[in-house]
Protein backbone atom coordinates (compact mmCIF):
# COMPACT_ATOMS: atom_id res chain seq x y z
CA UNK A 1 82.98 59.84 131.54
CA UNK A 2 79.95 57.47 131.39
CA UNK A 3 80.69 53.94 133.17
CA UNK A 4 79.23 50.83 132.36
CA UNK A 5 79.32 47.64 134.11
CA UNK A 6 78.57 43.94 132.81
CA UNK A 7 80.23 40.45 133.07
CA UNK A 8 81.42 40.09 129.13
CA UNK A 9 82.20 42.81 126.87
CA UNK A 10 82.52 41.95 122.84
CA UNK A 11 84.43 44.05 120.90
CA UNK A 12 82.62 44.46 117.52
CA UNK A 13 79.23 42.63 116.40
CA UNK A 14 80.44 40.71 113.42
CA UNK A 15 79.95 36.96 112.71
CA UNK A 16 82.38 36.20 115.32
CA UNK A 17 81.29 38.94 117.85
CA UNK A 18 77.44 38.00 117.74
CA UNK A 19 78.22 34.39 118.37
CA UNK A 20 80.51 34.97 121.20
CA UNK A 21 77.60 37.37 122.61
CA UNK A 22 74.89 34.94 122.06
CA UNK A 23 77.11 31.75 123.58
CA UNK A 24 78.11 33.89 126.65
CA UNK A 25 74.22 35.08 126.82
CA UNK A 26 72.92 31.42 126.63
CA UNK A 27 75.02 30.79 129.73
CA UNK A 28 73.17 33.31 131.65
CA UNK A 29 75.98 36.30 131.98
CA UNK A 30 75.36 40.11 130.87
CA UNK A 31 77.04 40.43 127.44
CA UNK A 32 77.82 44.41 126.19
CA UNK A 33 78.66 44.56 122.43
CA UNK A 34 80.52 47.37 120.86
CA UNK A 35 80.02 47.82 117.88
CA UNK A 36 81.63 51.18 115.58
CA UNK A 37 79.46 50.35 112.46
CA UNK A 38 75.44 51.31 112.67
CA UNK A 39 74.52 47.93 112.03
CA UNK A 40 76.02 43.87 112.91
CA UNK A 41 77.51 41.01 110.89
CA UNK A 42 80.38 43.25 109.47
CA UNK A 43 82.22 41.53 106.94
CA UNK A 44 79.28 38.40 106.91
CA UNK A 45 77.18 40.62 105.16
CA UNK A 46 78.88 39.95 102.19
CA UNK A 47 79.23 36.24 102.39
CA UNK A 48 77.22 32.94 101.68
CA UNK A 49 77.66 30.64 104.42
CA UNK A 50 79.78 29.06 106.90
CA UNK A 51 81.65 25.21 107.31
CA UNK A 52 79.91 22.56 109.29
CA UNK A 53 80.90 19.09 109.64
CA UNK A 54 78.73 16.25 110.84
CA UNK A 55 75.67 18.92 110.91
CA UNK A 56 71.78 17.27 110.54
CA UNK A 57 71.50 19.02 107.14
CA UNK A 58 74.93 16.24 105.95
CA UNK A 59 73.54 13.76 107.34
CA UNK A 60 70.31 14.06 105.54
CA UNK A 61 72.14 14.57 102.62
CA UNK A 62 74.30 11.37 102.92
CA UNK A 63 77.48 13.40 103.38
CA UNK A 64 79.54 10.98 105.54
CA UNK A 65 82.44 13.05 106.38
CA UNK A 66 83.24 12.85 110.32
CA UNK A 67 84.59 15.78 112.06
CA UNK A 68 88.04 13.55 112.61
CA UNK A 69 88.27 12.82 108.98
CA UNK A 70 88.10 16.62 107.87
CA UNK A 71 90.86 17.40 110.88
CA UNK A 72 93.04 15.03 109.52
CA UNK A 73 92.69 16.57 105.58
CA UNK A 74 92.74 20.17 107.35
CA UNK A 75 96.44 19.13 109.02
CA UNK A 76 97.56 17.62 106.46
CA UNK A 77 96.78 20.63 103.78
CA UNK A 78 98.39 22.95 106.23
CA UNK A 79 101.25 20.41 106.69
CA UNK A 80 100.73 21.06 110.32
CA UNK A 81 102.00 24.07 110.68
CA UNK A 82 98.89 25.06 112.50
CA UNK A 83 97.44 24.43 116.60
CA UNK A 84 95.95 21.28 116.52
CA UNK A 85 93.77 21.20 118.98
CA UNK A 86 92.12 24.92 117.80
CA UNK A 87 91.56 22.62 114.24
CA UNK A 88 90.24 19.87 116.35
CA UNK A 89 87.87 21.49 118.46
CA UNK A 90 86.56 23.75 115.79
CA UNK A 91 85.69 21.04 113.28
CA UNK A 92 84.21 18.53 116.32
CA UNK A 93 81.99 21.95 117.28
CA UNK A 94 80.84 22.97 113.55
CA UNK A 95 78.30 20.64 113.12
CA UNK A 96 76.69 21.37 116.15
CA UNK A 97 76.75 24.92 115.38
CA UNK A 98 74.95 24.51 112.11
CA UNK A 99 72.03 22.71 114.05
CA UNK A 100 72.53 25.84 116.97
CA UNK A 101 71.90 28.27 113.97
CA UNK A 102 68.81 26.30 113.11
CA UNK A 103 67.44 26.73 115.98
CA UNK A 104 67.61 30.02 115.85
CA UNK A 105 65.59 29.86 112.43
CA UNK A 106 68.21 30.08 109.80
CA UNK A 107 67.93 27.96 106.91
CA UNK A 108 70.41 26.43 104.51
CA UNK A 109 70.61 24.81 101.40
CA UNK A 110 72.09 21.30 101.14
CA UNK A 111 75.85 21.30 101.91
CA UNK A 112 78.32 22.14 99.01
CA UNK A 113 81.66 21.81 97.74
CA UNK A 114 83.15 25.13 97.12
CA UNK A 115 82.29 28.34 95.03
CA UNK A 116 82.19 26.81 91.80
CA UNK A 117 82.50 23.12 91.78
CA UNK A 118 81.39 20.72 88.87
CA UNK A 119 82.26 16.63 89.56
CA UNK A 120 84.83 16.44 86.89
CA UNK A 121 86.89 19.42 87.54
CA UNK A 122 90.19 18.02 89.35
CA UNK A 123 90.36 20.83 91.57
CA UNK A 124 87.93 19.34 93.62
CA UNK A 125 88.74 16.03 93.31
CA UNK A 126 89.26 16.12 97.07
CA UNK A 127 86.97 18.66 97.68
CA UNK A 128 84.64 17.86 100.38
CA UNK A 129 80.57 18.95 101.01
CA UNK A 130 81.30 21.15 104.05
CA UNK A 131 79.98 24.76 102.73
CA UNK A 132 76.86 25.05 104.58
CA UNK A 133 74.81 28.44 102.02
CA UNK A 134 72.33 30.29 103.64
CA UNK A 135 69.16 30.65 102.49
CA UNK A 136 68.33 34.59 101.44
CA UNK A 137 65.79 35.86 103.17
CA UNK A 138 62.56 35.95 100.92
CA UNK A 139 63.92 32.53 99.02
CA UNK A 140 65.95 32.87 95.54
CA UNK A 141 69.31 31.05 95.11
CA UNK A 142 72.07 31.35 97.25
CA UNK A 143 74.96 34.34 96.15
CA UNK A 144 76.95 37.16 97.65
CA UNK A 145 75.06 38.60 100.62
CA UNK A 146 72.87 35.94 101.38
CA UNK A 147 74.15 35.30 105.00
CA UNK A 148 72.56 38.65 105.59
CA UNK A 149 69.95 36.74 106.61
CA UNK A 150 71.85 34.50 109.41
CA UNK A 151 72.91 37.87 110.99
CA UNK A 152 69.31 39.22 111.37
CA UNK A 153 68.50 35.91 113.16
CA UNK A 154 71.40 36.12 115.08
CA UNK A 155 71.10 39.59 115.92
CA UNK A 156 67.53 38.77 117.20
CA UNK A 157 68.37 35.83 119.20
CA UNK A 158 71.10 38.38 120.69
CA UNK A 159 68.25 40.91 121.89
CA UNK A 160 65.64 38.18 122.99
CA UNK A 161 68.65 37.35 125.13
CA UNK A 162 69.24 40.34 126.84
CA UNK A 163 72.70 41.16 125.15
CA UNK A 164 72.67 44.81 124.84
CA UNK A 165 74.60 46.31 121.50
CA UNK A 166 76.48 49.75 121.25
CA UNK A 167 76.10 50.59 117.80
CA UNK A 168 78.47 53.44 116.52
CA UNK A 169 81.05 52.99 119.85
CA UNK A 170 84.30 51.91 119.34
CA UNK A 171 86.53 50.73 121.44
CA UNK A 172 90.20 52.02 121.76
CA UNK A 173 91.79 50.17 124.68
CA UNK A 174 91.96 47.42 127.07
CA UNK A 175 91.38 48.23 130.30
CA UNK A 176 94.15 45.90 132.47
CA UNK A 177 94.53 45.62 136.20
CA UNK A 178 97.57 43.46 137.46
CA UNK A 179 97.67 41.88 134.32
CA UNK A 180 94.33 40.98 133.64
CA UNK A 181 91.61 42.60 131.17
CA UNK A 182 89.30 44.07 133.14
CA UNK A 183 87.11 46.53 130.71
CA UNK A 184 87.40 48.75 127.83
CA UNK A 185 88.00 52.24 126.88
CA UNK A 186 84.98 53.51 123.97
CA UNK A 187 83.76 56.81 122.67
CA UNK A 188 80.30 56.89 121.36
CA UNK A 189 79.19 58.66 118.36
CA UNK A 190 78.90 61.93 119.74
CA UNK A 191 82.43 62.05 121.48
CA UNK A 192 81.31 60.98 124.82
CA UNK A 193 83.95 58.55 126.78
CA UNK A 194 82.69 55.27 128.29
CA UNK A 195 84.75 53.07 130.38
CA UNK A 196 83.08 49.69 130.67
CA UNK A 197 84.01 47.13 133.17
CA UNK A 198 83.25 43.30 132.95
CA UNK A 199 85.33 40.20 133.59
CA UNK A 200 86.14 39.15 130.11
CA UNK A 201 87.07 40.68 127.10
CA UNK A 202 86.60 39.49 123.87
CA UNK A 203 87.86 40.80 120.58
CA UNK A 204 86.35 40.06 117.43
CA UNK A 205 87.14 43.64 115.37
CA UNK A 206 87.46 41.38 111.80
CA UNK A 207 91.08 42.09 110.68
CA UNK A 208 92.79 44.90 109.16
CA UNK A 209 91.61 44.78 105.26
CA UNK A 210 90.53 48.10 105.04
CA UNK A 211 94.16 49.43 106.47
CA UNK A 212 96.71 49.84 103.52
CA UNK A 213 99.18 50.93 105.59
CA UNK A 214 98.95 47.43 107.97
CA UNK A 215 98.40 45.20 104.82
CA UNK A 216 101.70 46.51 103.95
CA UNK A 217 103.57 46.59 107.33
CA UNK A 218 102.29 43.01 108.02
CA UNK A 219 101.89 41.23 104.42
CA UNK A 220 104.20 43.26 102.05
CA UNK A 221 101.44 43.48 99.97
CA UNK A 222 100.24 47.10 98.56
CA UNK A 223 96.39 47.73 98.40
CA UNK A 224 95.40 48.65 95.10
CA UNK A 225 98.68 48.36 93.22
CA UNK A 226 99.52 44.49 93.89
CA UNK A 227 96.92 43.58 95.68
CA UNK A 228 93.25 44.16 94.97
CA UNK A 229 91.10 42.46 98.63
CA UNK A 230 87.56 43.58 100.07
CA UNK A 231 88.20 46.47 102.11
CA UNK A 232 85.14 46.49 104.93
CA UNK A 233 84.55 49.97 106.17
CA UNK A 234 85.89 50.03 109.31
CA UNK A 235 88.56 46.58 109.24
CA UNK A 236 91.64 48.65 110.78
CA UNK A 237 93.23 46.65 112.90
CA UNK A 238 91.47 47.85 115.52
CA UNK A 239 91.36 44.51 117.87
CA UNK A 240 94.54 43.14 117.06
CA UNK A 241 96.71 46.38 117.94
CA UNK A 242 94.73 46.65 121.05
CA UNK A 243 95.72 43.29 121.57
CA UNK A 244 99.32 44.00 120.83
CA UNK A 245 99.53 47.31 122.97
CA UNK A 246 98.82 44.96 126.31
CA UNK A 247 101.15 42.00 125.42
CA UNK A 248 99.69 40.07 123.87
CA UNK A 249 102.03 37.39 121.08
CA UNK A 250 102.03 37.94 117.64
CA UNK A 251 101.35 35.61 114.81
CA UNK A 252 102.16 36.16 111.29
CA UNK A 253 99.16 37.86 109.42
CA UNK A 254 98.03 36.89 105.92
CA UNK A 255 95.87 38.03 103.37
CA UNK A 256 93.33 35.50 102.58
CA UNK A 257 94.13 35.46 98.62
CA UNK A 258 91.93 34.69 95.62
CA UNK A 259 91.68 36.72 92.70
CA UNK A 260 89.60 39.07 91.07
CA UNK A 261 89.27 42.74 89.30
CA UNK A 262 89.64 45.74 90.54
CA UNK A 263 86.72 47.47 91.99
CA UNK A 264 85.29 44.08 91.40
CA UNK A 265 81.77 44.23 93.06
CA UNK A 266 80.94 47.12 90.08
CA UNK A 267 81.98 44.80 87.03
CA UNK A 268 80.99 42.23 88.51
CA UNK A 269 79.28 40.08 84.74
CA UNK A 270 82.75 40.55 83.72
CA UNK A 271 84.34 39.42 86.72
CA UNK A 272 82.83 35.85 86.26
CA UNK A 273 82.84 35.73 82.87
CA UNK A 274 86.36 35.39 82.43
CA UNK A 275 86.87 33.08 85.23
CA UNK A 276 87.14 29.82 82.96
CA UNK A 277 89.30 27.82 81.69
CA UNK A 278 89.93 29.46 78.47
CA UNK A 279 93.84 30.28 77.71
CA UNK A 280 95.53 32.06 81.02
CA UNK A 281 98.72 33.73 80.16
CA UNK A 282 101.31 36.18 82.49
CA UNK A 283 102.81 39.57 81.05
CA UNK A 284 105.81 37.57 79.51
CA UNK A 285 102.51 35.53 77.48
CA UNK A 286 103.19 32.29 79.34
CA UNK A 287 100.63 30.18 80.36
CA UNK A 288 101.63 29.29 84.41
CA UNK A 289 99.41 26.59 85.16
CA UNK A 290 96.69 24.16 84.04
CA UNK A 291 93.88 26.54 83.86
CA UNK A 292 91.11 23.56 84.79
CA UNK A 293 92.48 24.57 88.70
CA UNK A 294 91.25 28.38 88.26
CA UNK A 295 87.95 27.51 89.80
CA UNK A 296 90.21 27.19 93.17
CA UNK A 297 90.28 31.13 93.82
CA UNK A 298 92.98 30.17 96.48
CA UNK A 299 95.39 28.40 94.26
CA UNK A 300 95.01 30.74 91.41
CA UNK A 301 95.63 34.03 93.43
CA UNK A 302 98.70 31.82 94.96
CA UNK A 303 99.49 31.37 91.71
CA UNK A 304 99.26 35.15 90.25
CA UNK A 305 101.04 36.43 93.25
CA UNK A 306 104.18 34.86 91.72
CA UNK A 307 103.84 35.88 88.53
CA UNK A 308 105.53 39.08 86.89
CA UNK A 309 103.97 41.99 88.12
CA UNK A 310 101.41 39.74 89.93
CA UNK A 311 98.91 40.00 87.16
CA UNK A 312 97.53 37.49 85.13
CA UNK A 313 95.56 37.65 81.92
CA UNK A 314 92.56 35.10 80.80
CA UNK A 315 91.88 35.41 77.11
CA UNK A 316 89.28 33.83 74.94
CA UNK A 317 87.83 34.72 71.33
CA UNK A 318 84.67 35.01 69.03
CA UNK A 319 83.72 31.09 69.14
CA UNK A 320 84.38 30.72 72.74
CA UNK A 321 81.99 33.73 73.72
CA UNK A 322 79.52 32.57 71.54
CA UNK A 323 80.06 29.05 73.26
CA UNK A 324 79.23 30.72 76.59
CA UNK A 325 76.54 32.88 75.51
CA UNK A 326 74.74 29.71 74.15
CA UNK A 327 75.58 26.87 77.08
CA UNK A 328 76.92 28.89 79.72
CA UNK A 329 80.26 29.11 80.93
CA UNK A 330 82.32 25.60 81.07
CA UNK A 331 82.90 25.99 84.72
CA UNK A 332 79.44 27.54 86.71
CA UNK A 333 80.09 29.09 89.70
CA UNK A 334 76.93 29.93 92.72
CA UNK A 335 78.55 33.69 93.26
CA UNK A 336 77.86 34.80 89.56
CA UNK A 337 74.72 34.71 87.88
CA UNK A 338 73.71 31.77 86.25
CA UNK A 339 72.89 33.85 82.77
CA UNK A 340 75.87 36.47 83.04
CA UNK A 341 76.39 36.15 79.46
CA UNK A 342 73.09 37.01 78.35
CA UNK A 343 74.26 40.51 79.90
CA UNK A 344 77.75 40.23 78.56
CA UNK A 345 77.76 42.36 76.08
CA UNK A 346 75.93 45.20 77.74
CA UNK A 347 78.48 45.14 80.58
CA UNK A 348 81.58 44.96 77.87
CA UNK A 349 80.63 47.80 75.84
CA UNK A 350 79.56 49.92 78.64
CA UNK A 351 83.37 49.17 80.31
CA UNK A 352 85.25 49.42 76.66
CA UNK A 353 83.50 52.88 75.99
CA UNK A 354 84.41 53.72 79.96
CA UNK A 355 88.27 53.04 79.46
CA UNK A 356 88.20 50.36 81.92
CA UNK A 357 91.50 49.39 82.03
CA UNK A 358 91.74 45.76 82.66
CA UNK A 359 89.92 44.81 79.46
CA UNK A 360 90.56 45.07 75.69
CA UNK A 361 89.57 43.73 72.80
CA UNK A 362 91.26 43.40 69.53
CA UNK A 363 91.24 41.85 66.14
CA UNK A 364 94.83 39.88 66.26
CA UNK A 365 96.47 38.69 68.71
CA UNK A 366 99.43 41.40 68.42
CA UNK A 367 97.16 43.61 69.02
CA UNK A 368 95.43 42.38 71.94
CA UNK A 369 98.95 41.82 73.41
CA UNK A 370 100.05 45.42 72.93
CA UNK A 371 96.90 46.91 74.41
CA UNK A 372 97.22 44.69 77.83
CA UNK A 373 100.86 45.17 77.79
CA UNK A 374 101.80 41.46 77.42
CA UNK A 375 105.04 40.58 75.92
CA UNK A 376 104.10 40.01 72.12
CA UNK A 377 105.98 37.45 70.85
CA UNK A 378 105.50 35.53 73.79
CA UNK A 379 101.66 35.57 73.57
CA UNK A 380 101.93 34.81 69.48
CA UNK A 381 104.24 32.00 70.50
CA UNK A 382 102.18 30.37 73.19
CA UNK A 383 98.91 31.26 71.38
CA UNK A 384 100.65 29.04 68.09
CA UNK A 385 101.99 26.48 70.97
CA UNK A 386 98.18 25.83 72.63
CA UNK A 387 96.53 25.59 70.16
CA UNK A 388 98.72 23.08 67.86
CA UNK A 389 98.09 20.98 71.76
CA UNK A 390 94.30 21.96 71.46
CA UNK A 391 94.45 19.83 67.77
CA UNK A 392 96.01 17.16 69.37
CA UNK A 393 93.61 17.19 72.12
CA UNK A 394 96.28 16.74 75.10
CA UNK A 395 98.16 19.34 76.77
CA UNK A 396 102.03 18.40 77.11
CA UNK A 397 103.02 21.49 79.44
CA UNK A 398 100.39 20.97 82.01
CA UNK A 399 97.84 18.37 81.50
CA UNK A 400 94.81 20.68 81.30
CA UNK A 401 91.42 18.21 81.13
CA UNK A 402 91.35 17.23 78.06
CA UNK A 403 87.14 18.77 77.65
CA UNK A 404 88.56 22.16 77.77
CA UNK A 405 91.09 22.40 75.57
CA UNK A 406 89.77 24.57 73.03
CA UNK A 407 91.30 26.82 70.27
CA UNK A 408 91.82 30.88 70.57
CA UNK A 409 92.11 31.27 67.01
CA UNK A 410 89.39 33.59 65.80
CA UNK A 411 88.95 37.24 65.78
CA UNK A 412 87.85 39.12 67.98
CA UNK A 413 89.59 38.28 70.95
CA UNK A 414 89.07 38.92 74.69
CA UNK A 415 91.04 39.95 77.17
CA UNK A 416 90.75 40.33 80.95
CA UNK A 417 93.19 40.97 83.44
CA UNK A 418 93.48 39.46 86.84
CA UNK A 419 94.97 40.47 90.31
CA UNK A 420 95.44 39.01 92.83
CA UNK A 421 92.78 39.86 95.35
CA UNK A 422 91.71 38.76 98.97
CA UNK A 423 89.07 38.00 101.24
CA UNK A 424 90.23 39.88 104.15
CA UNK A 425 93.46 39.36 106.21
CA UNK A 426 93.68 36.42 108.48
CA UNK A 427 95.54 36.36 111.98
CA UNK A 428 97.91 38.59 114.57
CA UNK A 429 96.95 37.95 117.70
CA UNK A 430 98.08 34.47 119.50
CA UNK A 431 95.43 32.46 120.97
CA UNK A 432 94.99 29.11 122.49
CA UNK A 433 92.63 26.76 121.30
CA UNK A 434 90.18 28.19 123.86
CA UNK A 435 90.45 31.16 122.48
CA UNK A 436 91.99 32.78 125.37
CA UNK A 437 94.98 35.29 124.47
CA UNK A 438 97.98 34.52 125.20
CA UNK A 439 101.85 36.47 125.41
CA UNK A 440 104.61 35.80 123.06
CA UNK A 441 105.98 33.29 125.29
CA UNK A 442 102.81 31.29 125.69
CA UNK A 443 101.33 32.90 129.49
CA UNK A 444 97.44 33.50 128.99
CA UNK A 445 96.28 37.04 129.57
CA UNK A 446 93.52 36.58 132.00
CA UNK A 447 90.29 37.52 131.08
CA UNK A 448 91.37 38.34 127.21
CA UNK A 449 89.79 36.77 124.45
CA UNK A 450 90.39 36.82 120.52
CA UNK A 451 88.28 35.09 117.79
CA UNK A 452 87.43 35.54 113.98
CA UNK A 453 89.93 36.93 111.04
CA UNK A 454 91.87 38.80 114.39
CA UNK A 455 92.69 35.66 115.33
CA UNK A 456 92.46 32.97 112.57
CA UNK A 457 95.65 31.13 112.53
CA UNK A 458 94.64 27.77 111.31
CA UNK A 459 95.00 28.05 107.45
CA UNK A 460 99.11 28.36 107.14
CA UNK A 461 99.81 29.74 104.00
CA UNK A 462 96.64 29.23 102.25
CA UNK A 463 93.07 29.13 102.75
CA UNK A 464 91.99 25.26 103.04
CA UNK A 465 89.56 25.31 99.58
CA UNK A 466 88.99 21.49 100.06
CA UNK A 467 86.66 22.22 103.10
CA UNK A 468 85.11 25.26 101.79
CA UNK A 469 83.14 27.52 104.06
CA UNK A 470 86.21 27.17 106.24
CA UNK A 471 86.66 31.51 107.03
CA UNK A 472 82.91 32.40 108.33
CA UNK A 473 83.41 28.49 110.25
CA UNK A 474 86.01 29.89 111.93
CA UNK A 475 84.75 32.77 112.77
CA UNK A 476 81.46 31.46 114.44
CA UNK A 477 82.95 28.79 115.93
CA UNK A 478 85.72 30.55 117.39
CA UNK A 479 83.03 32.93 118.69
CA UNK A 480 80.95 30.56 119.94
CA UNK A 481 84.06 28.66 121.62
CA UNK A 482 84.97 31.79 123.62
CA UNK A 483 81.37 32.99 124.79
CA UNK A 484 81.33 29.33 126.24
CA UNK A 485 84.66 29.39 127.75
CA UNK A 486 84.24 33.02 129.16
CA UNK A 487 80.85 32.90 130.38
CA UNK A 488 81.90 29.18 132.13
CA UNK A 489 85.06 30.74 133.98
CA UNK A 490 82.76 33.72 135.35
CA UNK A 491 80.02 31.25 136.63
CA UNK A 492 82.54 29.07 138.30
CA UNK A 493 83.75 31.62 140.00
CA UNK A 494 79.95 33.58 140.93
């Protein structure tokens, strides 16, 4: 068995994991990452950018938001069901973590205010400019995978630091001597066992979203069937049941919901093209709520989840796609392309002629019903019932904006239906707002840390859309906080 020595070992070389190295590193301690993937950033690769608040970029910008002032909305979304001082400290640190990552030569665009956020839409009229995008490398606007281009300058700040990175070498166990994590047990790519030895542990493995079986153990929900989230390669668990086998408490895990299509990423026009606020029905052909909110992917996959089935169907016809075609769609959004429906029809027919089964077209509206399995006279009824309120020009059920109350009264009609879906899973392992691990009754496990989606316990029951940026914020902060707080504890004690 090989055996490695250092003073901080990180467990995976995600978002989380590369800032905990590179805070730990800064502080002059050896820092070991293990990572099982061939490459870092993990589930970052696929995202945009992270939260700040109070960062030089805002303040440029005019965006007078204080780090108190976005606690206080963050506790009072979550209705305080959260820690408290984990929110505080990791909104008083963001800023300063934007400006960190600066330094380190990553740029950003001006701050934001969510995914897909025009001034009048009342989903975000409390929305606040906290999402922080990344630059992609090479220029071009921001979209999925951009922050590809934080991780390489993270990844290189790691290395010009001395942290030295594992690649392909899991970890499988914690390592504990008279109650306190001392190492880890790995095996590298080619079978060969490594115990490693250091005087803090930290766990940043990403959460369990590519685990069925633990999505529906912890959240009830069933990957694939109800529930449609980015699955990772290699998101099992891995950190948290680690965490779990040597006492440490658990918290109750959640799926980060939004919504979206199933084996989204390859119909991806369609995906966006449907996500306005057209006429949203469920399988009984009910609308369920104003659909002027559906820009908040948060509140619409809360909403879907409770629907029949937890599906949902967004339906528009001949005028409105030629609407969109022309001007774009009413709501714009920076993850989908800006002139998806100049390729809308080349992705429809391709997907129609494929059999893709969330779509259909048809030439009434009893037929589109019958082909998406909606409840027909419910969808004729509602159909007659919104658009009598589109005439009028005010909508009595729910008080959709008044701008996008338009018709679905001529042939052909669209159809697109929508599951609930999910970032990743969020929480399971108890930790303090230092990050350190603790029991179920409280007692921290020396030398243990957890940060990231393992950890992330601060969004209750739904992700906090007002401060967007909020799940790769929490990760590198969290990260950052525990480098600091690890690498501190071993040099007061060297």
């Amino acid at each position: 068995m090989k055996k490695i020595e250092t003073d901080v070992i990180v467990v995976a070389g995600g978002l989380s994991g590369l800032a905990a190295a590179i805070a730990a590193a800064e502080n002059g301690v050896r820092v070991t990452v293990f990572e099982k993937s061939n490459t870092t950033g993990g589930a970052a690769n696929m995202g945009m950018g992270p939260l700040g608040v109070g960062s030089s970029i805002q303040k440029a910008h005019m965006v007078s938001l204080t780090p108190g002032e976005a606690f206080r909305k963050h506790m009072h979304f979550t209705h305080y069901r959260v820690d408290a001082r984990m929110v505080r400290d990791y909104y008083f640190k963001s800023g300063d973590t934007i400006d960190w990552l600066m330094d380190m030569g990553v740029e950003f665009y001006p701050p934001q205010r969510a995914f897909s956020a025009p001034e009048n839409t009342r989903a975000y009229s409390d929305g606040e400019f906290t999402w922080h995008p990344v630059k992609p490398e090479g220029g071009g606007l921001p979209g999925p995978r951009a922050a590809t281009s934080m991780i390489k300058k993270m990844t290189e700040k790691a290395v010009e630091l001395g942290v030295e990175i594992i690649f392909e070498t899991p970890a499988n166990k914690i390592i504990m001597e008279n109650g306190e994590a001392v190492g880890i047990f790995a095996k590298n790519k080619a079978g060969e066992e490594i115990e490693a030895r250091a005087k803090a542990v930290i766990l940043a493995t990403g959460g369990f979203g590519d685990n069925p079986q633990m999505i529906k153990e912890e959240t009830g929900y069933e990957f694939g069937k109800t529930i449609f989230n980015f699955a990772i390669p290699g998101m099992k668990g891995d950190g948290i049941k680690m965490a779990w086998e040597v006492g440490a408490g658990h918290t109750s895990c959640n799926m980060e919901l939004m919504y979206q299509l199933p084996d989204n990423m390859n119909h991806f026009i369609l995906d966006g093209a449907f996500r306005q606020p057209c006429l949203w029905v469920n399988k009984l052909g009910q609308r369920f709520m104003p659909e002027d909110q559906i820009a908040n992917t948060t509140f619409t996959g809360n909403a879907i989840t409770v629907q029949p089935g937890s599906v949902a169907y967004s339906i528009f016809d001949s005028k409105l796609l030629k609407k969109y075609k022309k001007k774009g769609g009413d709501i714009p959004s920076h993850v989908h392309p800006h002139d998806l429906y100049d390729h809308f029809d080349e992705q429809w027919e391709r997907d129609i002629e494929a059999g893709y089964e969330p779509i259909a077209q048809a030439d009434t509206i009893e037929e589109l019903a019958e082909k998406m399995g909606i409840d027909v006279e419910g969808l004729v009824a509602q159909v007659e019932e919104y658009n009598d309120m589109c005439d009028q020009g005010y909508d009595e059920l729910f008080e959709k904006d008044r701008g996008y109350m338009q018709s679905i009264e001529k042939g052909p009609f669209y159809c697109c239906r929508q599951n609930v879906g999910a970032y990743g899973s969020i929480g399971g392992i108890l930790i303090n707002h230092k990050t350190e691990v603790m029991t179920g009754d409280y007692k921290v496990i020396p030398g243990l840390y957890a940060v990231g989606t393992d950890a992330c316990n601060i969004f209750g029951d739904s992700y906090p859309f007002i401060l967007s940026g909020n799940t790769m914020g929490f990760c590198l902060n969290s990260g950052r906080i525990a480098g600091e707080n690890a690498s501190a504890e071993l040099n007061e004690f060297s």
